[in-house]
N, C-alpha and C. Protein backbone atom coordinates (compact mmCIF):
# COMPACT_ATOMS: atom_id res chain seq x y z
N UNK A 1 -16.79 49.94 40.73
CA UNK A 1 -17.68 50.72 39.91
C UNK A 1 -17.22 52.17 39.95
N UNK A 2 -16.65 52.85 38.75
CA UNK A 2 -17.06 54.10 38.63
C UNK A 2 -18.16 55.05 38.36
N UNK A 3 -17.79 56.37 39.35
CA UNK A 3 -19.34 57.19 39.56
C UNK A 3 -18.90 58.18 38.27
N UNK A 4 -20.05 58.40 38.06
CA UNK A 4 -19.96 59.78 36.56
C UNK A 4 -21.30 60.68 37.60
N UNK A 5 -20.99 61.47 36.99
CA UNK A 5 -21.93 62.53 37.14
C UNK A 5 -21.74 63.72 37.59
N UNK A 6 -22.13 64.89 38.34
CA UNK A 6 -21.86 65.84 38.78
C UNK A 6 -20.66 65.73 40.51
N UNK A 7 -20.02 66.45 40.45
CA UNK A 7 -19.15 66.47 41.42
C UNK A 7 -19.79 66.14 42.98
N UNK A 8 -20.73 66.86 42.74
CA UNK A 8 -21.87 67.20 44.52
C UNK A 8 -22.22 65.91 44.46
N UNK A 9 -22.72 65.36 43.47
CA UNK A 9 -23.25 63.60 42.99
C UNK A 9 -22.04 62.89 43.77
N UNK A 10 -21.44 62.96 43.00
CA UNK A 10 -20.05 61.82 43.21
C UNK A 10 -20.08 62.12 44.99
N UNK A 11 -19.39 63.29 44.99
CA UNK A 11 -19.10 63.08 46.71
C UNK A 11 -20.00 63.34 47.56
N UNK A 12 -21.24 63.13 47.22
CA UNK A 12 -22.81 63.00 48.03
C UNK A 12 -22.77 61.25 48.44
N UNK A 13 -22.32 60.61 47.03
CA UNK A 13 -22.51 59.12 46.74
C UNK A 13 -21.30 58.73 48.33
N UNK A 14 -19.91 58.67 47.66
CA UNK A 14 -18.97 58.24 48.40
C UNK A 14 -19.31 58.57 49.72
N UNK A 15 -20.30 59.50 50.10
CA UNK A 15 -20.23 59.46 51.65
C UNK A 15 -21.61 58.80 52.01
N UNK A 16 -22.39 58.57 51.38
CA UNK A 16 -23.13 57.27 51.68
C UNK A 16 -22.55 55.92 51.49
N UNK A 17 -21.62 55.96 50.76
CA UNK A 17 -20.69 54.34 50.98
C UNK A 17 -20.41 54.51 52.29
N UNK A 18 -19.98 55.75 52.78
CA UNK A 18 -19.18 55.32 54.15
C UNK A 18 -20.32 55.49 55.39
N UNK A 19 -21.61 55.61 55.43
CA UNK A 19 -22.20 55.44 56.24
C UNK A 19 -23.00 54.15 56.00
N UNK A 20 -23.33 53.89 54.46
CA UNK A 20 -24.20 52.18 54.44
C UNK A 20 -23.02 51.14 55.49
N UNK A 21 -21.39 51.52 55.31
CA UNK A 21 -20.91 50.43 55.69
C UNK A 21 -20.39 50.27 57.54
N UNK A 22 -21.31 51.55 57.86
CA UNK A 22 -21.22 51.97 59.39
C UNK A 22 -22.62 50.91 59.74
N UNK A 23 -21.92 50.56 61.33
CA UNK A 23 -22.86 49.04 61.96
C UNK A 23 -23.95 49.92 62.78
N UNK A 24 -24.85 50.31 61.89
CA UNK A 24 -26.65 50.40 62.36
C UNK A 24 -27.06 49.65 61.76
N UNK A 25 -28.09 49.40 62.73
CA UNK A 25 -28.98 48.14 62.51
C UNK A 25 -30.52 49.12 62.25
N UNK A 26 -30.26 49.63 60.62
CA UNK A 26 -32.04 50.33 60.75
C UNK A 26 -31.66 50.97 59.26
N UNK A 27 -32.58 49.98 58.65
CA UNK A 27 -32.52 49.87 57.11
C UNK A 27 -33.42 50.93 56.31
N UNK A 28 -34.38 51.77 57.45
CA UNK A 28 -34.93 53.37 56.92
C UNK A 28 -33.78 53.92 56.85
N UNK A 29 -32.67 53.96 57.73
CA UNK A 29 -31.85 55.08 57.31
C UNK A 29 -31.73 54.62 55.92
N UNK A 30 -31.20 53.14 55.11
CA UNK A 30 -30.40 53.63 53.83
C UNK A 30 -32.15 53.66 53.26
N UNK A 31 -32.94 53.57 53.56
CA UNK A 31 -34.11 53.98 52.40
C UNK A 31 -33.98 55.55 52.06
N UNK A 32 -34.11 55.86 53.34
CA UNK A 32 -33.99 58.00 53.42
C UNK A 32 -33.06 57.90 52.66
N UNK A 33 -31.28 57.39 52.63
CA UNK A 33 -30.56 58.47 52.05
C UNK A 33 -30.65 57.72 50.22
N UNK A 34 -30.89 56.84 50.27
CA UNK A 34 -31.59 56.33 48.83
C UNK A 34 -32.42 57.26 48.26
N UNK A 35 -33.18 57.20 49.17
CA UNK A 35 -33.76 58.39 48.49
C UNK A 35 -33.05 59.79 48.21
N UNK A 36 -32.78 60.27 49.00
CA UNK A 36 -31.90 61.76 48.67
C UNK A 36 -30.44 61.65 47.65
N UNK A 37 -30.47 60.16 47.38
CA UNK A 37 -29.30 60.21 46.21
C UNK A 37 -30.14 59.35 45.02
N UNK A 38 -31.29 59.11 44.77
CA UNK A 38 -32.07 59.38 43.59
C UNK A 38 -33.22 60.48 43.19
N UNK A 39 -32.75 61.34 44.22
CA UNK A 39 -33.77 62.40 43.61
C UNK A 39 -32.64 63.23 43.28
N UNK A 40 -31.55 63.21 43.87
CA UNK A 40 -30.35 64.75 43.03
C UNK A 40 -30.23 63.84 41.93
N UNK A 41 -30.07 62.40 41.53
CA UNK A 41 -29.75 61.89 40.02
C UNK A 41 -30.99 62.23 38.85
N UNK A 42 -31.88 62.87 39.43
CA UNK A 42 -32.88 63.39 38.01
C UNK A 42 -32.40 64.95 37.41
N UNK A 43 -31.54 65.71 38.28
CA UNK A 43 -31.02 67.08 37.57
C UNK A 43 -31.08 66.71 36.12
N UNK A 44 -30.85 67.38 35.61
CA UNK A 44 -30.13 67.83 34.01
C UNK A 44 -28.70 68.32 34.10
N UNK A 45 -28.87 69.46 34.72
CA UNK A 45 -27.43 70.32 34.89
C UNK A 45 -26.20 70.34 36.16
N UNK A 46 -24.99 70.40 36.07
CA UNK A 46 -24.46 70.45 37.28
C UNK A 46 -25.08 71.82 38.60
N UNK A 47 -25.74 72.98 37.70
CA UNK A 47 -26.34 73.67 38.88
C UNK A 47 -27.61 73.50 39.26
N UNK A 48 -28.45 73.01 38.58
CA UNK A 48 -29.97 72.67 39.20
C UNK A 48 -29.35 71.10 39.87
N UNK A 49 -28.53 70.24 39.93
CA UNK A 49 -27.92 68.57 40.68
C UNK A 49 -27.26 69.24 42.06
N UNK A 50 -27.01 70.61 42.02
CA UNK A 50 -26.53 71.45 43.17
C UNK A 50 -27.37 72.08 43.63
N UNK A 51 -28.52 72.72 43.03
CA UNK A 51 -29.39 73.41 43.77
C UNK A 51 -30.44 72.45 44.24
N UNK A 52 -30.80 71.07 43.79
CA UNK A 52 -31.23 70.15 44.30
C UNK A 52 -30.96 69.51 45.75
N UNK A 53 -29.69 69.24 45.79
CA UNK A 53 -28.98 69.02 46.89
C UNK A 53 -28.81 69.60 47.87
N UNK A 54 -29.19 71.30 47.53
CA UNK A 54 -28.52 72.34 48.80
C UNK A 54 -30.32 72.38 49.03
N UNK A 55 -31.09 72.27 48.07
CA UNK A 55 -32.40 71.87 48.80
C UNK A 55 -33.05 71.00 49.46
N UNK A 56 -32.65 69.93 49.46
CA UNK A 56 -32.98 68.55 50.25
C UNK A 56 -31.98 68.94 51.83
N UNK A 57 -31.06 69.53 51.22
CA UNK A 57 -30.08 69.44 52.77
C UNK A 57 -30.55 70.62 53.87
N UNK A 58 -31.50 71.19 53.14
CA UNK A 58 -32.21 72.56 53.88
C UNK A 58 -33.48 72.11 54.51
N UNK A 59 -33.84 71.02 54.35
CA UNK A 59 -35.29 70.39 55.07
C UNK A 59 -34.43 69.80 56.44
N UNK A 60 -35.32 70.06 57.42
CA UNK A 60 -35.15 69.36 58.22
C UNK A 60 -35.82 68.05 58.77
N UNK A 61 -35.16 67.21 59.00
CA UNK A 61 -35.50 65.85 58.97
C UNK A 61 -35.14 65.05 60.27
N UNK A 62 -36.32 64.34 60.43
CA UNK A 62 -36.20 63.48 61.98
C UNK A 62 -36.29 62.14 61.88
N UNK A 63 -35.12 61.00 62.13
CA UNK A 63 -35.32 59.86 62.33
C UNK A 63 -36.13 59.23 63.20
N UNK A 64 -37.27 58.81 62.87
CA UNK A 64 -37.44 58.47 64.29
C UNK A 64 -37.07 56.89 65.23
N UNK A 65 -36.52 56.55 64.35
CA UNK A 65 -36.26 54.74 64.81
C UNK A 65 -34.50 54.85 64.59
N UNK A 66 -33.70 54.93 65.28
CA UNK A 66 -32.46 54.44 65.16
C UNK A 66 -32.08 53.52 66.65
N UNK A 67 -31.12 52.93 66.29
CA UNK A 67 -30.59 52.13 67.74
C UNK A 67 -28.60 52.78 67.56
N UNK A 68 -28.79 53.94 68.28
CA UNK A 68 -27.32 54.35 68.64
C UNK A 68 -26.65 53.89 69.45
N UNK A 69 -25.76 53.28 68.99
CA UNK A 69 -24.81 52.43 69.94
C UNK A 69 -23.81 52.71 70.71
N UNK A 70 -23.13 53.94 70.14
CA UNK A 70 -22.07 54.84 69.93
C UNK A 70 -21.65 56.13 69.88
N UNK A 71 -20.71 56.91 69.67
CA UNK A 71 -20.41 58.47 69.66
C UNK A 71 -19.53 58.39 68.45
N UNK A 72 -19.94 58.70 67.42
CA UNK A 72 -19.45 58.79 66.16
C UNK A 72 -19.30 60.08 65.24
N UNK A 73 -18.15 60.79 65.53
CA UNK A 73 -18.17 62.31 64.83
C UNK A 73 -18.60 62.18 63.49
N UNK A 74 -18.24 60.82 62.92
CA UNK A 74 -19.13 61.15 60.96
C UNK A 74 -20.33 61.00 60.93
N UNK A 75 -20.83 60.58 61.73
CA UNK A 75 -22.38 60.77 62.00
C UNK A 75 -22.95 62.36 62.35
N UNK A 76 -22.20 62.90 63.24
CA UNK A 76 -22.63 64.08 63.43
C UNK A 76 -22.55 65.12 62.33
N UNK A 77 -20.82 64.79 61.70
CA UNK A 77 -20.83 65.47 60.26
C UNK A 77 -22.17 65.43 59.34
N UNK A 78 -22.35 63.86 58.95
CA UNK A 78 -23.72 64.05 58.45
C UNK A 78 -24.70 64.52 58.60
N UNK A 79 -24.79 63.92 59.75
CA UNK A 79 -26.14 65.37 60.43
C UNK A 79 -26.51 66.38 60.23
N UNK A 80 -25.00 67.11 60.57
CA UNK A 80 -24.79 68.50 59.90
C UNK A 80 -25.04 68.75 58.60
N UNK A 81 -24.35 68.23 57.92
CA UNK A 81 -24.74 68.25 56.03
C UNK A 81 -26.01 68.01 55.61
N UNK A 82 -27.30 66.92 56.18
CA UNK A 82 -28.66 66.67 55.87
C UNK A 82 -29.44 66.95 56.62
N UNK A 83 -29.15 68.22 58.13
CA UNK A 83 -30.00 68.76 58.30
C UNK A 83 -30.97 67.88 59.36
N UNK A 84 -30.13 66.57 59.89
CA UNK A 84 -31.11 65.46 60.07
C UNK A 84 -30.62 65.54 62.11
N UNK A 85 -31.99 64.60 62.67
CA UNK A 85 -31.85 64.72 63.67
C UNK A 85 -32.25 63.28 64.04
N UNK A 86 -31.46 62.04 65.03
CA UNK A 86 -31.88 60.87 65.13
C UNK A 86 -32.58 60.58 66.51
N UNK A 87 -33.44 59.72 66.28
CA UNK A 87 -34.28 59.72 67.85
C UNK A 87 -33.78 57.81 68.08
N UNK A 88 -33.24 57.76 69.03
CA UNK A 88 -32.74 56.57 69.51
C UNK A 88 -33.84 55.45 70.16
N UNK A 89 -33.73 54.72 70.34
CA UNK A 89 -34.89 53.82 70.87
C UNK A 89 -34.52 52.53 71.71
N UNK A 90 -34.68 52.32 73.04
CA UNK A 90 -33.82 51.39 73.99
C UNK A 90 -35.02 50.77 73.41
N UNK A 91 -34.70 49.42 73.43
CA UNK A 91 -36.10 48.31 73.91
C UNK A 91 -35.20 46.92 74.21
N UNK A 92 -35.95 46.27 75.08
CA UNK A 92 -35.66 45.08 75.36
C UNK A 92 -35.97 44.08 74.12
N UNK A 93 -35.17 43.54 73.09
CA UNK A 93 -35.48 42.21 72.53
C UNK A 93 -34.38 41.92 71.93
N UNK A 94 -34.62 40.93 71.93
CA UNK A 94 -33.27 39.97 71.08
C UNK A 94 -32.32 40.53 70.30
N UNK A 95 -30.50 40.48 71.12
CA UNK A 95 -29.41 40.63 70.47
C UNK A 95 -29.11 42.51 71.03
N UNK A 96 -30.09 43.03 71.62
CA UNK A 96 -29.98 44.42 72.18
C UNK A 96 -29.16 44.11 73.99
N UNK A 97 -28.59 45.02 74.01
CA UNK A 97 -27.83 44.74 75.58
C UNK A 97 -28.74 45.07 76.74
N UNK A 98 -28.50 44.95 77.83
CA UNK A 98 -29.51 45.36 78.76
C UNK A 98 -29.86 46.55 78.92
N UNK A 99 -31.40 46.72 79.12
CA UNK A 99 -32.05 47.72 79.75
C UNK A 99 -30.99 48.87 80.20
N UNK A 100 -30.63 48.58 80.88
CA UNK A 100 -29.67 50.05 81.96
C UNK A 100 -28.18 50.29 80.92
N UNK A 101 -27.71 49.35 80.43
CA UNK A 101 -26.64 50.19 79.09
C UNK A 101 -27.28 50.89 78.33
N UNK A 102 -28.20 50.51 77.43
CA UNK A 102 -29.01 50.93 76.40
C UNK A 102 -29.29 52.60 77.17
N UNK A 103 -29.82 52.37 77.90
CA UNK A 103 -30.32 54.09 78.87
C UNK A 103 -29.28 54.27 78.83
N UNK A 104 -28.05 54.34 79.54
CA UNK A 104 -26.87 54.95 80.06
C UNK A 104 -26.69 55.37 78.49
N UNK A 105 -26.20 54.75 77.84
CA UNK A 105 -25.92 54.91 76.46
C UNK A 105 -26.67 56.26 75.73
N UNK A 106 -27.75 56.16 76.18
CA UNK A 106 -28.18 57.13 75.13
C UNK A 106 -28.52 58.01 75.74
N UNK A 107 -28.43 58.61 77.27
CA UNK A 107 -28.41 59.94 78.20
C UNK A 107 -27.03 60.61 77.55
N UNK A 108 -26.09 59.41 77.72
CA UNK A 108 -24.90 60.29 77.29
C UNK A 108 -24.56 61.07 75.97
N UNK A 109 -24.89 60.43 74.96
CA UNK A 109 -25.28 60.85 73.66
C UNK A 109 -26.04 62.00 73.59
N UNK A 110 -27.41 61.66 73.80
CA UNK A 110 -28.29 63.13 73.85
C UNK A 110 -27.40 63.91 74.85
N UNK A 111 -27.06 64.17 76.28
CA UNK A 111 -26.39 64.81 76.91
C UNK A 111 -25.33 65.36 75.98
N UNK A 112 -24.63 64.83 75.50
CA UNK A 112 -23.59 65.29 74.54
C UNK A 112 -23.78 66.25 73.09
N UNK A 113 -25.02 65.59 72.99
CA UNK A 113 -25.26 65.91 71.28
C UNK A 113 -26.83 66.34 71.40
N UNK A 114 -27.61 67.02 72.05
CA UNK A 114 -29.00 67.55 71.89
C UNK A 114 -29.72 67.61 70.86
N UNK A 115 -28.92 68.55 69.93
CA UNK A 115 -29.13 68.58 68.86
C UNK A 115 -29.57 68.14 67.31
N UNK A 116 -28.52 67.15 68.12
CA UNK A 116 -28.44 65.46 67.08
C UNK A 116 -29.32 64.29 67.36
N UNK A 117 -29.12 64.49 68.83
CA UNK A 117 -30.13 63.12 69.24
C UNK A 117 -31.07 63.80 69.99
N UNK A 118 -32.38 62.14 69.83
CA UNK A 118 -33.37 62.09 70.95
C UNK A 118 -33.54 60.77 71.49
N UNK A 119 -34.26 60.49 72.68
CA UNK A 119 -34.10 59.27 72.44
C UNK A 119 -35.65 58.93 73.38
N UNK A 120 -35.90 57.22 73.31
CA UNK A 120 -37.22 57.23 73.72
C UNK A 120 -36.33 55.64 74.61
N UNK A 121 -36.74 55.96 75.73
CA UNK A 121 -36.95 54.85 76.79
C UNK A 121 -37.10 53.69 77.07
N UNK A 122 -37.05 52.48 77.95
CA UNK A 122 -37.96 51.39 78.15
C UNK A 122 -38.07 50.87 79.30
N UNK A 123 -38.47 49.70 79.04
CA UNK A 123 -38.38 49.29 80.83
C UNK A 123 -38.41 47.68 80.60
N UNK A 124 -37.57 46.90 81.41
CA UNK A 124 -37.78 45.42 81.29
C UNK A 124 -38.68 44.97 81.86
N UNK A 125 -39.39 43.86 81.50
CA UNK A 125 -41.03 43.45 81.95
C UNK A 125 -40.67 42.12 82.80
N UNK A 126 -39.69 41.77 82.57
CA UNK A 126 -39.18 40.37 83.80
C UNK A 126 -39.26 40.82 85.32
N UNK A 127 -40.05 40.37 86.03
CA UNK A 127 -40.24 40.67 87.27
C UNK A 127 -41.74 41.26 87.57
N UNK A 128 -42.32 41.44 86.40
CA UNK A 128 -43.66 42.09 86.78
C UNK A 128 -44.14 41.67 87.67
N UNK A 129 -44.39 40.58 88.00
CA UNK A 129 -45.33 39.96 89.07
C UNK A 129 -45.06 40.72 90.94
N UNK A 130 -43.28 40.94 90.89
CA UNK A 130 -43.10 41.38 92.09
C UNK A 130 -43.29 42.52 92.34
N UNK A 131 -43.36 42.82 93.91
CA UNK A 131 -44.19 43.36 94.53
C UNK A 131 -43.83 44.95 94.50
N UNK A 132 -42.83 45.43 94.34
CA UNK A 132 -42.50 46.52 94.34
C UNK A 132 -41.71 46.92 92.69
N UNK A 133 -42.36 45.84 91.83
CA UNK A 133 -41.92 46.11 90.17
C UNK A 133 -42.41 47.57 89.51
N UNK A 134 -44.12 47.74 89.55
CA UNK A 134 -44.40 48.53 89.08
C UNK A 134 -44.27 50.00 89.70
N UNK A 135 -43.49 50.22 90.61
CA UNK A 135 -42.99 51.53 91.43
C UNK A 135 -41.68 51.72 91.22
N UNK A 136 -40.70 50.64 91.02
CA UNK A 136 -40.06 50.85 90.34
C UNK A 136 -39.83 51.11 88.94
N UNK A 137 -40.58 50.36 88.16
CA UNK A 137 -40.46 51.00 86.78
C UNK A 137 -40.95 52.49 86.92
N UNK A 138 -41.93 52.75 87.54
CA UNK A 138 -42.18 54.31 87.78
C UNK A 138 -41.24 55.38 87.99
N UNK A 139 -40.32 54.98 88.87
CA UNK A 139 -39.23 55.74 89.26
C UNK A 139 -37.98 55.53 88.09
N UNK A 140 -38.08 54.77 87.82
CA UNK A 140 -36.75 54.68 86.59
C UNK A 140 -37.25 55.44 85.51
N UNK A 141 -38.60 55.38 85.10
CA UNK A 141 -39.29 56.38 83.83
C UNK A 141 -38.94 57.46 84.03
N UNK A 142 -39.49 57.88 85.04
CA UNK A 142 -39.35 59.45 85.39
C UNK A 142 -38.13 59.95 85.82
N UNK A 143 -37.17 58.99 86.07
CA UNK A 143 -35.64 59.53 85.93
C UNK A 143 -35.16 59.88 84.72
N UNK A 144 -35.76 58.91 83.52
CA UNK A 144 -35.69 58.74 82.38
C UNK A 144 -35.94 60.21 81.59
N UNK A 145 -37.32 60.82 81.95
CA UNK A 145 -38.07 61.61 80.82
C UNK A 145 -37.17 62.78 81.99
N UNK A 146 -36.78 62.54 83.04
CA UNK A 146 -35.87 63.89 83.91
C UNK A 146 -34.60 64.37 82.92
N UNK A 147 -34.29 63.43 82.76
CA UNK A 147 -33.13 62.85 81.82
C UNK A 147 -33.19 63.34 80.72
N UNK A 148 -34.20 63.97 79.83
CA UNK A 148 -34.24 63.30 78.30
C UNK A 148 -35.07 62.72 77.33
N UNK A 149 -35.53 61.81 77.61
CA UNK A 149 -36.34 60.55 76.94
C UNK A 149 -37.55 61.34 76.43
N UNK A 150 -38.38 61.25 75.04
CA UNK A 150 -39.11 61.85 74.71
C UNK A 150 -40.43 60.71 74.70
N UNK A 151 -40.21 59.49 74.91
CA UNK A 151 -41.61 58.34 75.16
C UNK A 151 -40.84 57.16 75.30
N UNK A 152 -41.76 56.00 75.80
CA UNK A 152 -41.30 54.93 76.04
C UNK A 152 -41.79 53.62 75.08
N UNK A 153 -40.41 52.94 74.69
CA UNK A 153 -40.68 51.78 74.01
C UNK A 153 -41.07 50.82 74.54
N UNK A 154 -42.63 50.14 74.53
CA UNK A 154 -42.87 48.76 75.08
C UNK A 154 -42.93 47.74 74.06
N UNK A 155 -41.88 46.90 75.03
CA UNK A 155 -41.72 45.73 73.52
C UNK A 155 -43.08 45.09 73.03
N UNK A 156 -43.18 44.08 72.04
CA UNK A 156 -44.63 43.36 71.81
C UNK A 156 -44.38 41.96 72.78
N UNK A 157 -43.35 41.75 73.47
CA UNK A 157 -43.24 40.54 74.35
C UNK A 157 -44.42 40.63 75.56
N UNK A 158 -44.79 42.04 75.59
CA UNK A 158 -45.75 41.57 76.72
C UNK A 158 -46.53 41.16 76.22
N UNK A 159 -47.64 40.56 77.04
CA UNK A 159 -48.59 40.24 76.42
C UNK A 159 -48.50 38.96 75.19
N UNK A 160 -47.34 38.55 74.96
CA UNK A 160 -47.20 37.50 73.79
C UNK A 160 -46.33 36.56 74.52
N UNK A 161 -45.19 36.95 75.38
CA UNK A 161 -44.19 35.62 75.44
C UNK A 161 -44.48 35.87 77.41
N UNK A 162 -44.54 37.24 77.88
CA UNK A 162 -44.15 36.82 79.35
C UNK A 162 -46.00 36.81 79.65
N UNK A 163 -45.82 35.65 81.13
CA UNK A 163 -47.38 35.19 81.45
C UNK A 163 -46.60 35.41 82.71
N UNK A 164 -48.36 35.67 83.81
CA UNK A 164 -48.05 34.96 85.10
C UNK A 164 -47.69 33.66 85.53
N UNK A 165 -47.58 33.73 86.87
CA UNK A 165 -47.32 32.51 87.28
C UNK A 165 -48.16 31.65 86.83
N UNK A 166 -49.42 31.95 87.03
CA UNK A 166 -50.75 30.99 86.95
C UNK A 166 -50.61 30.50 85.78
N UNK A 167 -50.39 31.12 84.46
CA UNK A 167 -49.95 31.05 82.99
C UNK A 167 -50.74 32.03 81.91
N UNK A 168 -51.63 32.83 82.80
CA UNK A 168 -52.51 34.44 82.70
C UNK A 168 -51.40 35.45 81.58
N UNK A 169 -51.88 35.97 80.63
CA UNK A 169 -51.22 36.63 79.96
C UNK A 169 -51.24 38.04 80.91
C-alpha cells in the first residue's frame, strides 16, 4: 500500500509500522497511536497536519498497562517524539515468566530509563498457606517500592483458582 498525504503523515505512519510490528503484548498501545494517526488525518493543509502533530506530541501522556520485556532504543526514540511515558506491570499469569525476572527486569529498565518508565509490582500467591509467606511477601514489596515500583499488581487468581488446603477460598 502506498501512503499519500502530508510528509509528517507519511513518516508519522511508517514509524507506527515499525512499532505495531515490535513484540508487546498490549493492544491500548496500537489504540493510542491509532488514534494520534487519525486525528493528524483530518488536517486540510500540510501546516495545520503539522501543527496538529507538533500538538498531540506536546501532551504528555502515560501508559499505564504495558508488559516491558526489554531495552529497546526505538522505543525510547518514540517516547521522545510522543511525549509518552510507560508504566510496566509484573503479574503472575499465564505465558508471563517468573515473579523475580519480571521484577529484575523492570528495576533495570526504570533504573536505566526513569523517565520513560514506571513500573508496578507483584507477588506470587503459591505458598500462601506457609508460615513465614506473608512476611516475606512484605519484605520483597518493600524492596520493591525501595526500588521503584509505584503499586502492586494482584492477579484475579486469588481468590478464583488458588484455595486452602481444606479447599477454603
Amino acid at each position: 500500500m502506498r501512503l499519500t498525504g502530508s510528509p509528517a503523515l507519511i513518516k508519522t505512519t511508517n514509524k507506527f509500522k515499525k512499532i505495531i510490528k515490535m513484540k508487546i503484548e498490549h493492544t491500548p498501545l496500537l489504540t493510542l497511536l491509532l488514534f494520534f494517526l487519525l486525528a493528524s488525518c483530518n488536517a486540510q493543509t500540510k501546516e495545520e497536519s503539522t501543527s496538529n502533530l507538533a500538538y498531540l506530541k506536546s501532551i504528555k501522556k502515560i501508559d499505564v498497562h504495558m508488559h516491558i520485556k526489554s531495552d529497546q532504543q526505538y522505543l525510547i526514540d518514540f517516547m521522545d517524539e510522543w511525549n509518552l511515558k510507560f508504566t510496566s506491570i509484573c503479574t503472575v499469569a499465564p505465558g508471563f515468566r517468573n515473579v523475580p525476572g519480571q521484577v529484575e527486569n523492570a528495576k533495570i529498565v526504570y533504573n536505566k530509563y526513569p523517565r520513560y518508565y514506571a513500573w508496578i509490582t507483584t507477588f506470587d500467591p503459591i505458598g500462601f498457606e506457609e508460615k513465614d509467606w506473608a512476611e516475606n511477601v512484605i519484605k520483597l514489596l518493600k524492596d520493591d517500592f525501595d526500588n521503584g515500583a509505584v503499586g502492586v499488581k494482584v492477579w484475579k487468581a486469588i481468590g478464583m483458582e488458588y484455595k486452602k488446603a481444606n479447599g477454603e477460598y
